[in-house]
Protein backbone atom coordinates (compact mmCIF):
# COMPACT_ATOMS: atom_id res chain seq x y z
CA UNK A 1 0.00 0.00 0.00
CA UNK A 2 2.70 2.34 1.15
CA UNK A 3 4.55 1.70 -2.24
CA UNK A 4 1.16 2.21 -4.39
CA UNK A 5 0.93 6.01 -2.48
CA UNK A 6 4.61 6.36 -3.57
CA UNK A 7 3.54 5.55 -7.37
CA UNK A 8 0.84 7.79 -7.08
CA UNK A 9 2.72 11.05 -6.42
CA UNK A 10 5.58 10.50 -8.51
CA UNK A 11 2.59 10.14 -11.48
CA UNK A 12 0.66 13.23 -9.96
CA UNK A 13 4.46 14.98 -10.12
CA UNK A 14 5.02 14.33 -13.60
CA UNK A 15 1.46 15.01 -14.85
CA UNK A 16 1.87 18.36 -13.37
CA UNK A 17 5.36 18.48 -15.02
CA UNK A 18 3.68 18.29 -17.92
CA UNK A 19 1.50 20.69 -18.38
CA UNK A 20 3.54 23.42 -17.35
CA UNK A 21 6.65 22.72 -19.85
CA UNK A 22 3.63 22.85 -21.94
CA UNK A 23 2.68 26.44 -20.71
CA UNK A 24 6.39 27.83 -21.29
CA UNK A 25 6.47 26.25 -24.87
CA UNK A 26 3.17 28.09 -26.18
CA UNK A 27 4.20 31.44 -24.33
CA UNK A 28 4.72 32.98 -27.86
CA UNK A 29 0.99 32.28 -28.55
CA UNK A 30 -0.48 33.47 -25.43
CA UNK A 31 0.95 35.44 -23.21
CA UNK A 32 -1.40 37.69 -19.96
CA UNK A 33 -3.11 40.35 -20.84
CA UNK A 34 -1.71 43.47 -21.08
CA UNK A 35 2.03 42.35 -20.33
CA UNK A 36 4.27 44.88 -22.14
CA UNK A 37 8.20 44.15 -22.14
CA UNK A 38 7.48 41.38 -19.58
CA UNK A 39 6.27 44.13 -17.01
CA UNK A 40 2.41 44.22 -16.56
CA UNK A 41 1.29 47.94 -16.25
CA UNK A 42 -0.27 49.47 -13.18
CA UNK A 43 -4.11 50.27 -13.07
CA UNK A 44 -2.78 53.98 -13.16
CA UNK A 45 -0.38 53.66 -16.33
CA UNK A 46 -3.09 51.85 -18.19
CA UNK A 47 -6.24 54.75 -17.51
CA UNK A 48 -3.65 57.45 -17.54
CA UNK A 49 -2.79 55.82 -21.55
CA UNK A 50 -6.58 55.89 -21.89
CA UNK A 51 -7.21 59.45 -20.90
CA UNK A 52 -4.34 61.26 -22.83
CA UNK A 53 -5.12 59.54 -26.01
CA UNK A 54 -7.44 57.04 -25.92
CA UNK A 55 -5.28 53.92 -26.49
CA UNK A 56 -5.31 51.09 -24.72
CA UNK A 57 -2.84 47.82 -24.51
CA UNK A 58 -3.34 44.75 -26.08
CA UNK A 59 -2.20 41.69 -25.11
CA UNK A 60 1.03 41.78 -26.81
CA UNK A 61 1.45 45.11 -24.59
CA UNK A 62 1.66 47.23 -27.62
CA UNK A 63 -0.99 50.26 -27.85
CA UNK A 64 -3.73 50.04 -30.33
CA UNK A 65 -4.90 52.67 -32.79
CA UNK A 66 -7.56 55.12 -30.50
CA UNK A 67 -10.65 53.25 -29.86
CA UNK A 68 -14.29 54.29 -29.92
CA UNK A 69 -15.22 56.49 -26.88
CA UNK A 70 -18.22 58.37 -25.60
CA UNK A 71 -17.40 61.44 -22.96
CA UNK A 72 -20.76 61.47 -20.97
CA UNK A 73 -19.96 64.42 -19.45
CA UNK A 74 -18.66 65.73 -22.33
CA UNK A 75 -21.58 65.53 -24.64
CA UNK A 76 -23.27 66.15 -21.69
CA UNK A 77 -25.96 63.76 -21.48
CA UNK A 78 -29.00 66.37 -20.90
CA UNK A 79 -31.70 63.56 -20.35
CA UNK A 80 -29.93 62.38 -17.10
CA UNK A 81 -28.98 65.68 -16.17
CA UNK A 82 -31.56 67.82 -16.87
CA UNK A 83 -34.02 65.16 -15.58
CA UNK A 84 -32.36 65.71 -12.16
CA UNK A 85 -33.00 69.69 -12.43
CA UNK A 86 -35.91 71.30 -11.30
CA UNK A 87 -37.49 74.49 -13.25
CA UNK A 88 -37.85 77.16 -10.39
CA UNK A 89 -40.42 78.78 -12.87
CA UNK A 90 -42.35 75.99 -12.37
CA UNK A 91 -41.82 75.17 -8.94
CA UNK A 92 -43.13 78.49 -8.32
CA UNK A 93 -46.39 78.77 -10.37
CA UNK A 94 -47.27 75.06 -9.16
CA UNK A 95 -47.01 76.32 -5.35
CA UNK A 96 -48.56 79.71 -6.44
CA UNK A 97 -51.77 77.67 -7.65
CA UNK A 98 -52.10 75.18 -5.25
CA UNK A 99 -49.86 75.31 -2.24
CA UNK A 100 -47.54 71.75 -1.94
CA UNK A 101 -47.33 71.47 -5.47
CA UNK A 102 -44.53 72.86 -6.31
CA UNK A 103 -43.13 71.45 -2.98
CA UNK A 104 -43.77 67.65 -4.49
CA UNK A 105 -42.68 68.72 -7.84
CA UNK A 106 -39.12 69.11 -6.00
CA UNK A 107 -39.78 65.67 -4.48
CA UNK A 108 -40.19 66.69 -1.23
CA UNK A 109 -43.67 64.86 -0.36
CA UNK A 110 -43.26 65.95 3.38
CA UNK A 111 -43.51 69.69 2.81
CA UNK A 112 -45.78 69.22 0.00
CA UNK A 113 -48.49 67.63 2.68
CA UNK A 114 -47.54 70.51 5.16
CA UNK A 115 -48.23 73.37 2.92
CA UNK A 116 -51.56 71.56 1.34
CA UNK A 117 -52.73 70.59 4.96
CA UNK A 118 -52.28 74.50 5.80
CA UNK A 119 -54.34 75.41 2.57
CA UNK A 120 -57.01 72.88 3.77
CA UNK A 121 -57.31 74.29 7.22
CA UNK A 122 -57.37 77.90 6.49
CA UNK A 123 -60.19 76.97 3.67
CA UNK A 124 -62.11 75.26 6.42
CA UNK A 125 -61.43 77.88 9.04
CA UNK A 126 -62.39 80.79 6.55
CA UNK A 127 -65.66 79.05 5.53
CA UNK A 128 -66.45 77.74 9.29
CA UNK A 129 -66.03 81.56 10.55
CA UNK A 130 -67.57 83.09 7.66
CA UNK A 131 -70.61 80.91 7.92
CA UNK A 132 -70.85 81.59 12.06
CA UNK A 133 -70.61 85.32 10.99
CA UNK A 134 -73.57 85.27 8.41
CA UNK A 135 -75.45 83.01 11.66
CA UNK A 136 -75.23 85.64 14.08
CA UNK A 137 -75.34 88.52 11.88
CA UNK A 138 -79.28 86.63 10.98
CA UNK A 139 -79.47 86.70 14.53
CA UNK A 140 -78.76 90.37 15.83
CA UNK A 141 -81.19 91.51 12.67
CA UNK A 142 -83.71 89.41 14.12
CA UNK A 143 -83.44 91.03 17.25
CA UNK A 144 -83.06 94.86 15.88
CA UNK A 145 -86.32 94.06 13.94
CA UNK A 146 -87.89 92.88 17.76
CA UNK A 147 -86.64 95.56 20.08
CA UNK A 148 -85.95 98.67 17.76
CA UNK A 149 -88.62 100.78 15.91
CA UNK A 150 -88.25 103.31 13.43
CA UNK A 151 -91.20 104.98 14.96
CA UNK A 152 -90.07 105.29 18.48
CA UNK A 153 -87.34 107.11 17.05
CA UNK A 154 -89.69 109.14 14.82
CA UNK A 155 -91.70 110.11 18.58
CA UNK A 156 -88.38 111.45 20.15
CA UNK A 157 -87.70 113.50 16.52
CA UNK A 158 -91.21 115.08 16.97
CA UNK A 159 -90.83 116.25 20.26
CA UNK A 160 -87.89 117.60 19.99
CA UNK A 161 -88.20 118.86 16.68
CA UNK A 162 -91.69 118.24 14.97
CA UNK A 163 -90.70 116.32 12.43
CA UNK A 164 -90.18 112.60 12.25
CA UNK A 165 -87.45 112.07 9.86
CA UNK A 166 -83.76 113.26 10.73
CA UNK A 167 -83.21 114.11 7.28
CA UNK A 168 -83.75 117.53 7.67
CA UNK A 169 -82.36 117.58 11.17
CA UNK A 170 -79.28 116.03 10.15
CA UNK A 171 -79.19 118.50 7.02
CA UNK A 172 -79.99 121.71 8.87
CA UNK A 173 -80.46 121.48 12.89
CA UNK A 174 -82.52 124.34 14.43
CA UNK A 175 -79.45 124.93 16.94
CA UNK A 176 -76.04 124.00 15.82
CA UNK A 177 -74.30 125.35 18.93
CA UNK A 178 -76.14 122.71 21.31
CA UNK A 179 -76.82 120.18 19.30
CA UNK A 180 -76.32 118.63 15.50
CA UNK A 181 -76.90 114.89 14.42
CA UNK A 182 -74.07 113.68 13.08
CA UNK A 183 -75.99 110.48 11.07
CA UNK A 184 -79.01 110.03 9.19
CA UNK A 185 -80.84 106.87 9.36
CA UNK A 186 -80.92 104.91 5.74
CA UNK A 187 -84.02 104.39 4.12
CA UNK A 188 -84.15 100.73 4.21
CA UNK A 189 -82.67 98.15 6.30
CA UNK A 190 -78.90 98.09 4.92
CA UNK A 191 -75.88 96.87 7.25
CA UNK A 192 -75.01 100.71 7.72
CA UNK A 193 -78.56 100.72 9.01
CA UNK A 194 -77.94 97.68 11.71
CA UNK A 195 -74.95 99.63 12.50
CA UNK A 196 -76.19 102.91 13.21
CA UNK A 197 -79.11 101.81 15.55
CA UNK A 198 -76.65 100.07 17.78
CA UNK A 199 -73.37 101.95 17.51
CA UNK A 200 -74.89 105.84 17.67
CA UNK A 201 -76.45 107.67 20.91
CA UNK A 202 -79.03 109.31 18.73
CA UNK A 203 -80.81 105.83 18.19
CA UNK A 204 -81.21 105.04 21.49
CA UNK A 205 -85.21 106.01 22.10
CA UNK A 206 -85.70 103.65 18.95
CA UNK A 207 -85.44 100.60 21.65
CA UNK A 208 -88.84 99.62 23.12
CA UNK A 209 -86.99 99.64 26.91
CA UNK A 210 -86.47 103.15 26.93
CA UNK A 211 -88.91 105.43 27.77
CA UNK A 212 -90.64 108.07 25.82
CA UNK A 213 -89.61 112.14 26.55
CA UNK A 214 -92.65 114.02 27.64
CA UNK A 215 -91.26 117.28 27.36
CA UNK A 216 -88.28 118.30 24.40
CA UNK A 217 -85.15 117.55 25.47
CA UNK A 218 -82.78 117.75 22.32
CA UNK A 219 -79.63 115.78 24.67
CA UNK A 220 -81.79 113.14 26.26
CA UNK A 221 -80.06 110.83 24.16
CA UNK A 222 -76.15 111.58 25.27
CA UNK A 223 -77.67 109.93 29.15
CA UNK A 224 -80.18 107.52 28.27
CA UNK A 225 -79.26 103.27 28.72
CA UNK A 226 -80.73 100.61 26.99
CA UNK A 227 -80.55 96.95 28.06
CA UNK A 228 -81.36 96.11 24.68
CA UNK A 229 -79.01 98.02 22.75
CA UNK A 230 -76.32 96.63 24.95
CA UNK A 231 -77.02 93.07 24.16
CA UNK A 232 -77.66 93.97 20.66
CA UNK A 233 -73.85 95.65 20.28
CA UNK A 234 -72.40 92.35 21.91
CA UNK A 235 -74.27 90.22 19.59
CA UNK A 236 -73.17 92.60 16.71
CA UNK A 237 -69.59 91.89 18.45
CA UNK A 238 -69.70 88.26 18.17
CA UNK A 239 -70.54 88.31 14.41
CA UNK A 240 -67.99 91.10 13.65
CA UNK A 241 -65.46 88.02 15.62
CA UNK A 242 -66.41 85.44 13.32
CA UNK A 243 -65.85 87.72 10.59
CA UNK A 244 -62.46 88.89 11.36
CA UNK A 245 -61.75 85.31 11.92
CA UNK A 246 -62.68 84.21 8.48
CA UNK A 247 -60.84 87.66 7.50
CA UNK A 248 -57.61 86.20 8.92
CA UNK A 249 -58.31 82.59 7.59
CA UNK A 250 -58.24 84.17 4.10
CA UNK A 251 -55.13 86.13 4.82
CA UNK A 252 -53.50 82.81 6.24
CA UNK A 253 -54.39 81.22 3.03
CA UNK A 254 -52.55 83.99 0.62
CA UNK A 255 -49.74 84.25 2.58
CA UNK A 256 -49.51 80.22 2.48
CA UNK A 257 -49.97 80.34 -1.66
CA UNK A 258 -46.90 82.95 -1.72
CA UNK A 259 -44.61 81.37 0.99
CA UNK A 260 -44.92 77.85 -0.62
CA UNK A 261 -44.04 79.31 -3.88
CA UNK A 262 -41.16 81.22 -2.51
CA UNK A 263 -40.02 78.20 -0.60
CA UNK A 264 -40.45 75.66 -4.11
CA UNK A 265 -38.69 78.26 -6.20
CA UNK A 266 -36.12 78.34 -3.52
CA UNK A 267 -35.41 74.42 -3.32
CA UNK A 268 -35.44 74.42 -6.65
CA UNK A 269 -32.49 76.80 -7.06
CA UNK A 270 -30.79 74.77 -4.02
CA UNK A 271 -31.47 71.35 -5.81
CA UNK A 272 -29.99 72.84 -8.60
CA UNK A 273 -27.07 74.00 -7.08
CA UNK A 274 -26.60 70.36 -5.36
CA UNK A 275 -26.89 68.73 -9.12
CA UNK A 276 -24.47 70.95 -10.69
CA UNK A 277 -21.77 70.67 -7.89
CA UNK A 278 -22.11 66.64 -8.60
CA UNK A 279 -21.91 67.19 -12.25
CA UNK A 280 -18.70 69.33 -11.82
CA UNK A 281 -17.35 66.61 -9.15
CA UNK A 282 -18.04 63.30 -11.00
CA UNK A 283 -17.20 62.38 -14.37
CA UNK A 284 -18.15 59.43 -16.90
CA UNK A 285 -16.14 58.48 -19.61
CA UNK A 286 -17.43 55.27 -21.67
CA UNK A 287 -14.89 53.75 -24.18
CA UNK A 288 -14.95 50.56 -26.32
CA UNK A 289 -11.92 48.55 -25.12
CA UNK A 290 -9.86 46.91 -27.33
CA UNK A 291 -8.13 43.58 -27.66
CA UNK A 292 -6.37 41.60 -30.10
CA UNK A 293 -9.29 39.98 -31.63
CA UNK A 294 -12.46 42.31 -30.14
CA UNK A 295 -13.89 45.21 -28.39
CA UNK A 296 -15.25 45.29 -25.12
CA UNK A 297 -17.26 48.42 -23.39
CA UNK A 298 -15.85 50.20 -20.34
CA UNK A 299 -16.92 52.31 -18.14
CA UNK A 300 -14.82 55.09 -16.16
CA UNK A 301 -15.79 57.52 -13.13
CA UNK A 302 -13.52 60.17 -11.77
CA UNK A 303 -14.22 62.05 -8.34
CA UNK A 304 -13.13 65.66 -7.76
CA UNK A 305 -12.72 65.83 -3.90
C-alpha cells in the first residue's frame, strides 16, 4: 500500500510536469493580458494611456490605434442631467396655484403635505367663521327688527323737533351750537342701518326699553341706557369676531400660496445647485476597449474631492 501512495505522487508529479513545460512552450501564442516588455502595467499607467489619447494595450502590450469612446460628461448627457433639475419657474407657479405642489414637484412629499394641509385648514377655518358670521349677523337683525322701531325714534324727533325724519335735522339742525346729528338713518334696512341703531347715541329712544320724553329735550339721548341696545352691540360683536376670523383665515391662506411658492422656487435653485456641484465633481467616460481579436465596453468615473 505504502509503495502504491509512492507511485501515485511520482505520477501526480510528472502530470503536473507536464503541463507546465507545456505552458512555457506556447508562451509565444499566449501570453497575460496586457504584459508589455514582460512588465504588466499598473491600473494607473493603463487609464492614464486611456485618458491622454485614448489607447489602450493589447495583449502583446503594444498600444492600439484610439478606440471608440463616448465622454458622458462631455456631450453632456441632458436627459440624465436635466431630468435631475428642477425648473424654479415651475416650482413656483405650481405652489402659487395650489400650495404643496410645487413642494412635491421638487420631491419633497413631506412639505408638500404641510403646505396643502395649511391650505385645507385655512379653507375650512375661513368658511367655518364666515358661515358663524352670516349666523349671528341673521341673529342680531332678528333682534333689531324685535326691540328697535323706526317709529319710536320718529316720537323722540317730533318732540324735539316736529318732524319725524332726521333728514332735515341732520341736514340743517334748528341749533347748531347745542346740538347737531351727526348720522341720518338709511331708508331701508342696509348693514349701515344695523350699525347705526346700535353703535350711535341718537338711536337710542328707537329701543322699546327706553322710555318716551314728555317734554323736548334735544340731549336726552347723550344719558339715556338701553338693556337692549347693549345686548344687541355684543351680539353685533360676536358676528364682527367670526368675521375677522374668516378675514384672517383668508389672509393665512394667501400668505400660504406665496410662501410655498417662494419656498419651491427656492429648493429648486438649491437642488440645482446640489446637481451641478455633482456634475462638476463626477465624471463618466465610456470607451470601447480593445483587444487583439475584439472590443469590449468600459466604463470610467472620476471624483473631484
Amino acid at each position: 500500500m505504502k509503495r502504491f501512495s509512492q507511485s501515485y505522487i511520482w505520477l501526480l508529479s510528472a502530470f503536473v510536469l507536464f503541463l507546465c513545460c507545456s505552458g512555457l512552450s506556447a508562451a509565444g501564442d499566449l501570453q497575460a493580458p496586457f504584459v508589455k516588455s514582460g512588465v504588466t502595467p499598473s491600473v494607473q499607467e493603463y487609464f492614464a494611456g486611456v485618458k491622454s489619447d485614448g489607447m489602450v494595450f493589447n495583449q502583446s502590450g503594444d498600444k492600439l490605434d484610439p478606440v471608440p469612446s463616448y465622454d458622458v460628461r462631455g456631450q453632456r448627457n441632458e436627459k440624465l442631467i436635466q431630468g435631475q433639475r428642477k425648473s424654479v419657474q415651475r416650482a413656483f407657479l405650481y405652489s402659487l396655484i395650489v400650495p404643496g405642489a410645487g413642494q412635491y414637484y421638487n420631491g419633497s412629499k413631506i412639505k408638500a403635505i404641510l403646505f396643502l394641509g395649511l391650505e385645507a385648514a385655512s379653507w375650512a377655518g375661513h368658511l367655518s367663521y364666515h358661515n358663524k358670521g352670516l349666523d349671528k349677523t341673521a341673529e342680531f337683525e332678528l333682534f333689531a327688527d324685535d326691540h328697535w322701531a323706526e317709529s319710536s325714534y320718529g316720537d323722540y324727533l317730533e318732540i324735539n323737533w316736529d318732524v319725524r325724519d332726521d333728514d332735515s335735522i341732520y341736514k340743517n339742525p334748528p341749533d347748531t351750537s347745542s346740538f347737531l346729528f351727526t348720522h341720518h338713518l338709511p331708508d331701508t334696512k342696509t348693514q349701515q342701518y344695523y350699525e347705526m341703531i346700535g353703535k350711535y347715541d341718537q338711536f337710542v329712544f328707537g329701543w322699546d326699553d327706553v322710555d318716551s320724553l314728555e317734554a323736548p329735550n334735544p340731549d336726552a339721548h347723550k344719558s339715556e341706557i338701553s338693556a337692549n341696545r347693549n345686548i344687541y352691540e355684543d351680539m353685533r360683536y360676536e358676528a364682527n369676531k367670526m368675521y375677522g376670523r374668516a378675514t384672517t383665515s383668508l389672509i393665512v391662506m394667501m400668505s400660504n400660496h406665496l410662501f410655498s411658492a417662494m419656498e419651491a422656487a427656492w429648493s429648486a435653485q438649491r437642488h440645482n445647485k446640489k446637481v451641478d456641484r455633482f456634475v462638476d465633481r463626477v465624471k463618466f467616460r465610456a470607451i470601447m476597449a480593445q483587444t487583439d481579436s475584439e472590443y469590449f465596453p468600459m466604463l470610467t468615473m472620476t471624483y473631484k474631492f
